[in-house]
C-alpha atoms as a PDB file:
ATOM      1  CA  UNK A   1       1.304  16.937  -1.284  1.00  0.00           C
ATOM      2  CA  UNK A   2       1.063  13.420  -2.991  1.00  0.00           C
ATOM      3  CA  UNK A   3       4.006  11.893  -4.840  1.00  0.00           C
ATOM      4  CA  UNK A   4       3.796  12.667  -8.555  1.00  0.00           C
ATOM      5  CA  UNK A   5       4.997  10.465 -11.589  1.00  0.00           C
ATOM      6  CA  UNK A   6       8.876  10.711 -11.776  1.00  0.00           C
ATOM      7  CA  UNK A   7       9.513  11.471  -8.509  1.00  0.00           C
ATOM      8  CA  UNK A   8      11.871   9.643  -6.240  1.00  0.00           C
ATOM      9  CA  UNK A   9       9.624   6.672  -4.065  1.00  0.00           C
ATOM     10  CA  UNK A  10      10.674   7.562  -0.170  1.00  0.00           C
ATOM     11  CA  UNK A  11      12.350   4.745   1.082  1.00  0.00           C
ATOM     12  CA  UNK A  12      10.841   3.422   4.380  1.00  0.00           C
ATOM     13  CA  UNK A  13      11.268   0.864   7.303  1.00  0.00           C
ATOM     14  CA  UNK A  14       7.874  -0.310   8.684  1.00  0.00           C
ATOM     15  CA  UNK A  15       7.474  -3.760  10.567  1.00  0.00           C
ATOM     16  CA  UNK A  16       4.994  -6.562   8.800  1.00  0.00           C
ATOM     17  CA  UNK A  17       2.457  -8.366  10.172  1.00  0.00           C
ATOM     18  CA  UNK A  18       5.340 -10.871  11.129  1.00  0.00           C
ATOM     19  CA  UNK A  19       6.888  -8.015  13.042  1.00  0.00           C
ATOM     20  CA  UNK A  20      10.022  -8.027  10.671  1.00  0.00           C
ATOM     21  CA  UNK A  21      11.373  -4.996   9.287  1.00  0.00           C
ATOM     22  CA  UNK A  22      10.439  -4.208   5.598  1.00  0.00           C
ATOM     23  CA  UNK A  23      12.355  -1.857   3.724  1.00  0.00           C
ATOM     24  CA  UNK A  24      10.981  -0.072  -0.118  1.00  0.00           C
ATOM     25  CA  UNK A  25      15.049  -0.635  -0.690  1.00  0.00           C
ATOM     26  CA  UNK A  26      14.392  -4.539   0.735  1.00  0.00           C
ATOM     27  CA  UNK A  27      12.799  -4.494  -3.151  1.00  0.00           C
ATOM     28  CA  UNK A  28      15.507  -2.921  -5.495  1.00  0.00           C
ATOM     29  CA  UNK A  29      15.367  -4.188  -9.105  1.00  0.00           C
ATOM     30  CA  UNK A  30      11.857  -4.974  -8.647  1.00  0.00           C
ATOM     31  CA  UNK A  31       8.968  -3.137  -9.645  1.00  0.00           C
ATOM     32  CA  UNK A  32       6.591  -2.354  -6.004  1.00  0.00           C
ATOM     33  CA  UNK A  33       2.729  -2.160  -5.921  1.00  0.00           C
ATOM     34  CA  UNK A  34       2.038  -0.043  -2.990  1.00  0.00           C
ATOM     35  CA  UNK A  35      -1.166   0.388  -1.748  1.00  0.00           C
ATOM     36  CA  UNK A  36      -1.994   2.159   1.631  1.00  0.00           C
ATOM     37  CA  UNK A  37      -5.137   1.489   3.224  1.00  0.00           C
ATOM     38  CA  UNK A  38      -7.196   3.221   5.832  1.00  0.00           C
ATOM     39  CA  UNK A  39      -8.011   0.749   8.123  1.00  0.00           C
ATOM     40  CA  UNK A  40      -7.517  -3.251   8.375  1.00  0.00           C
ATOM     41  CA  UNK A  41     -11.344  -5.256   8.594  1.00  0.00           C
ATOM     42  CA  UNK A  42     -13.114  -2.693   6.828  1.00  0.00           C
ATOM     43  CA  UNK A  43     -15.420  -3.485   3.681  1.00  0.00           C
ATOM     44  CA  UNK A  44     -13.767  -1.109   0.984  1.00  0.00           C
ATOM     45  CA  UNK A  45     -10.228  -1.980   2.444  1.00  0.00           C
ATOM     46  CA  UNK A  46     -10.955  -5.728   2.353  1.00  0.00           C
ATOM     47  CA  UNK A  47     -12.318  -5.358  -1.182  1.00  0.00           C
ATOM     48  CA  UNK A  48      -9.035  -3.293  -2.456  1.00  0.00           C
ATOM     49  CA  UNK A  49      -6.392  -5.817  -0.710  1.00  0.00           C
ATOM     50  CA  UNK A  50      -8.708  -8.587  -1.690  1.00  0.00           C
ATOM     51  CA  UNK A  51      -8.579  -7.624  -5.149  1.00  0.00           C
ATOM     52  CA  UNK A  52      -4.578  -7.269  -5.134  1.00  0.00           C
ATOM     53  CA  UNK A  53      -4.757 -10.876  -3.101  1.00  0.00           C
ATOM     54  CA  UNK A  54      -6.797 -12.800  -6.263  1.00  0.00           C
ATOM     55  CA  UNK A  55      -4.385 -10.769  -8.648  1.00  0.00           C
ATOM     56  CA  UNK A  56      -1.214 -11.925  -6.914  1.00  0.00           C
ATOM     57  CA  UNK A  57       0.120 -14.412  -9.814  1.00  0.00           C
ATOM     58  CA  UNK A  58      -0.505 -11.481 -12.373  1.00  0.00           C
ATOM     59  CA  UNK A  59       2.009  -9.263 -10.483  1.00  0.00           C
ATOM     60  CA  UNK A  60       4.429 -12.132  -9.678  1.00  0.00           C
ATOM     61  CA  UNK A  61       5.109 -12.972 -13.193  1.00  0.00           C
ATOM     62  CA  UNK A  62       5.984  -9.630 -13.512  1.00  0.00           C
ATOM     63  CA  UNK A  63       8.866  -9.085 -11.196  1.00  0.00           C
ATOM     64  CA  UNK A  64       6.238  -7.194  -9.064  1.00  0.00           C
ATOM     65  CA  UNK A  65       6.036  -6.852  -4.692  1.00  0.00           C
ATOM     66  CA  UNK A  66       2.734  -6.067  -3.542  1.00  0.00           C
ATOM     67  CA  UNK A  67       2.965  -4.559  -0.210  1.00  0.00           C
ATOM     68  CA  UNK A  68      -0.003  -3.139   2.046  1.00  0.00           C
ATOM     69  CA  UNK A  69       0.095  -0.276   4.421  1.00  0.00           C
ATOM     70  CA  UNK A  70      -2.109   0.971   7.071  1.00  0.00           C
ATOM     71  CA  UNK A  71      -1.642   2.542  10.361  1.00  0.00           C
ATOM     72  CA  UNK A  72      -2.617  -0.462  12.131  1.00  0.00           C
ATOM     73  CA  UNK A  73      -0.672  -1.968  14.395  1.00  0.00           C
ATOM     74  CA  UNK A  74       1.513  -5.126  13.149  1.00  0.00           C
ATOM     75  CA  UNK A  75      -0.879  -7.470  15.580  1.00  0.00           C
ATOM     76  CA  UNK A  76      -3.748  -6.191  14.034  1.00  0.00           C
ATOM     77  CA  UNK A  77      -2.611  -6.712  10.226  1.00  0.00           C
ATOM     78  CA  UNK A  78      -0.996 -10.389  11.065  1.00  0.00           C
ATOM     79  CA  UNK A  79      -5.049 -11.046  12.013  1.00  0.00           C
ATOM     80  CA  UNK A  80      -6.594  -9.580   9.261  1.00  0.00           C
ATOM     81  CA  UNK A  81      -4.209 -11.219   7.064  1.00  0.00           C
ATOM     82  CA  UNK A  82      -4.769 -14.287   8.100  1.00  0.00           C
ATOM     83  CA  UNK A  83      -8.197 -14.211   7.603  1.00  0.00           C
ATOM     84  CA  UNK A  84      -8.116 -12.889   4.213  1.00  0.00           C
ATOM     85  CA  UNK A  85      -5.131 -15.492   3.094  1.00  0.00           C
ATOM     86  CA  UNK A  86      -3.126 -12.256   1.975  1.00  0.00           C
ATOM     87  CA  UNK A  87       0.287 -13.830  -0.153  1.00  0.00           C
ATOM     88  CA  UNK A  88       1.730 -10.670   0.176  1.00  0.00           C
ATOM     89  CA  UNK A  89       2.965  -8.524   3.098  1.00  0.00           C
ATOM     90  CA  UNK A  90       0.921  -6.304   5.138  1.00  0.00           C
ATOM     91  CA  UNK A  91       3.056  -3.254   7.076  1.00  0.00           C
ATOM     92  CA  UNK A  92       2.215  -1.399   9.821  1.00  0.00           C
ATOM     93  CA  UNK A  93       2.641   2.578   9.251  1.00  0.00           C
ATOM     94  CA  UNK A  94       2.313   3.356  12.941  1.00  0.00           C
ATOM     95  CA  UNK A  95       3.476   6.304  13.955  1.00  0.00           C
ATOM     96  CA  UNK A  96       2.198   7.477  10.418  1.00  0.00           C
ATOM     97  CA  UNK A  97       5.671   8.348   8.774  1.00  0.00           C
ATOM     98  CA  UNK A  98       5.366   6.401   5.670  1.00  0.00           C
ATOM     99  CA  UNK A  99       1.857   7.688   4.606  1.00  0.00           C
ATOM    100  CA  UNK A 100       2.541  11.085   5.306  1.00  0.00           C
ATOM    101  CA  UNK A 101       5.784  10.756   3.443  1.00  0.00           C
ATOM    102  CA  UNK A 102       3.899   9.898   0.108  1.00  0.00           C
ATOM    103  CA  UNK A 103       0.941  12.434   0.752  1.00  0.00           C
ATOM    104  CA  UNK A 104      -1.159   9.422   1.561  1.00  0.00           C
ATOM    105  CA  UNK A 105      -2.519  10.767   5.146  1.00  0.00           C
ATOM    106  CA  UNK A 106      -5.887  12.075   6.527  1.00  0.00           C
ATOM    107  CA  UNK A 107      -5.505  14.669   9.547  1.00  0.00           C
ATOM    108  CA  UNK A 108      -9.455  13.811   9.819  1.00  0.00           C
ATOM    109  CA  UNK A 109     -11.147  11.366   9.160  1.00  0.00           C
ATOM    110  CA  UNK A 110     -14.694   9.330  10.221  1.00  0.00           C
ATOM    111  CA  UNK A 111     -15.706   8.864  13.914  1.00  0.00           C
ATOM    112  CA  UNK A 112     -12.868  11.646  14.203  1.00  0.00           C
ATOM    113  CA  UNK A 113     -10.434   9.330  14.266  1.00  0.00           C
ATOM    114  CA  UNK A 114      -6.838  11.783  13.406  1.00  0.00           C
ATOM    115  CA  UNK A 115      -4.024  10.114  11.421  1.00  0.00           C
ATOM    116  CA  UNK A 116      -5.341   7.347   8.876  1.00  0.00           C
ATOM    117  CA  UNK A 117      -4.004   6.561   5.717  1.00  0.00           C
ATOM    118  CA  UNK A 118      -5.602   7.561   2.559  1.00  0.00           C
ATOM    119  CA  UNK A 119      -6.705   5.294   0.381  1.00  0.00           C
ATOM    120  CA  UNK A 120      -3.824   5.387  -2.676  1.00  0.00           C
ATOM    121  CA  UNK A 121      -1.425   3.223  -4.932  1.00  0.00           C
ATOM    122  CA  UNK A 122       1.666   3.751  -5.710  1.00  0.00           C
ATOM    123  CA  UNK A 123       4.331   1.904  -8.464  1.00  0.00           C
ATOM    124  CA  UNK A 124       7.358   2.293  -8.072  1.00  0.00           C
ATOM    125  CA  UNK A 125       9.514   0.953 -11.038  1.00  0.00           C
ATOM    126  CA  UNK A 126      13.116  -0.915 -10.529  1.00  0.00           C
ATOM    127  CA  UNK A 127      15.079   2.235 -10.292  1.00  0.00           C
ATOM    128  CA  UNK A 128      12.789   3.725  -6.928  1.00  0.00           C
ATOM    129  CA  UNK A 129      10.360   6.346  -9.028  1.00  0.00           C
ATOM    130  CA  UNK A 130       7.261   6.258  -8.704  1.00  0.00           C
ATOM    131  CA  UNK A 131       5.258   5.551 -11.887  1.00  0.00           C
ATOM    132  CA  UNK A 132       1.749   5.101 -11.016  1.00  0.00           C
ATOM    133  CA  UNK A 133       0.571   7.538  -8.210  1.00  0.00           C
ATOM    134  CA  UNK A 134      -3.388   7.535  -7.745  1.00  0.00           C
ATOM    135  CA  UNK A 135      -4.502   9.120  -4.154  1.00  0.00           C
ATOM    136  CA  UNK A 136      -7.898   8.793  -3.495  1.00  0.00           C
ATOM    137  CA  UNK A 137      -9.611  11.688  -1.227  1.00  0.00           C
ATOM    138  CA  UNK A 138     -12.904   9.364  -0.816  1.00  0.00           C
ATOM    139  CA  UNK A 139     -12.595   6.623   1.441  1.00  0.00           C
ATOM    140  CA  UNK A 140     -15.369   4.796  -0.652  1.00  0.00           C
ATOM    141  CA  UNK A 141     -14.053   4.605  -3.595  1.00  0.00           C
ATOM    142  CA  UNK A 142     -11.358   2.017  -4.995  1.00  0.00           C
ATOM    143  CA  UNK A 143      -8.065   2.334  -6.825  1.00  0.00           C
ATOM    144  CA  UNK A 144      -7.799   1.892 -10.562  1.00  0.00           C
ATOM    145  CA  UNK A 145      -6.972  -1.658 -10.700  1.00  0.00           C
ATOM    146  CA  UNK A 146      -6.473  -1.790 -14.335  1.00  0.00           C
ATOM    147  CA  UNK A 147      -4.075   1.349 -14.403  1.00  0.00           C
ATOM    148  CA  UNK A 148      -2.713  -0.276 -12.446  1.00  0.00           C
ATOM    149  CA  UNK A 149      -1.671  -3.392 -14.501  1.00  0.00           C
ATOM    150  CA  UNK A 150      -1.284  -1.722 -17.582  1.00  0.00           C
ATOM    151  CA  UNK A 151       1.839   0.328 -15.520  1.00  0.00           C
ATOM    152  CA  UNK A 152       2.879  -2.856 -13.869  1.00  0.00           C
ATOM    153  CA  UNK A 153       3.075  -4.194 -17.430  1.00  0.00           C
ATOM    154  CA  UNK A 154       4.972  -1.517 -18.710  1.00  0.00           C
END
């Protein structure tokens, strides 16, 4: 089951795309914009982390970390962030821990690929609880970006 509002954000230890370890606690006294994503080079995915990339200044004036997650590997997320100029850092759920932790994780999903992380956002305020929580069961759609900011905003 997803994370709800109020409850306690899992901490986690995933490597970035600069294969350093990244901790949720790396972040305390800062609000966190999580968002998991299925798969790195994909059109919706590019469009959500995209849309968090042209956003970045918004969140950084507001004590706010953006952090992506996917279950691609660290090589594969320092590429696609590269290509999208991503400010922020991209982590690589692997072994699918992390997603399945916040009830973020397909079993199945397309070209029966097993494993991928659900489209979803996540805030997490200063303290570790989550105060957004929006998991998306279509792949298609997009988060509610301005939920989003009007959380981040408090």
């Amino acid at each position: 089951m997803a994370l709800q509002v109020g409850d306690k954000a899992p901490d986690f230890k995933l490597n970035s795309s600069e294969l350093k370890e990244v901790s949720l606690s790396d972040f305390a006294g800062k609000k966190v914009v999580l968002h998991f994503f299925p798969l790195a080079f994909t059109g919706v995915c590019t469009t959500q982390l995209c849309t968090m990339r042209d956003n970045f200044g918004y969140y950084e004036g507001l004590n706010a970390q953006v952090l992506g997650v996917s279950v691609d590997s660290p090589f594969a997320l320092a590429k696609f962030k590269e290509e999208q100029a991503y400010q922020f850092p991209l982590l690589s759920d692997f072994n699918k821990e992390t997603a399945a932790a916040y009830g973020a994780l397909y079993q199945d999903f397309v070209l029966g690929l097993k494993g991928v992380a659900k489209r979803s956002a996540f805030v997490i305020d200063e303290e570790g609880k989550v105060v957004y929580a929006e998991v998306l069961e279509d792949a298609g759609n997009l988060p509610d970006f301005a939920a989003i900011n009007k959380v981040v905003a408090g």
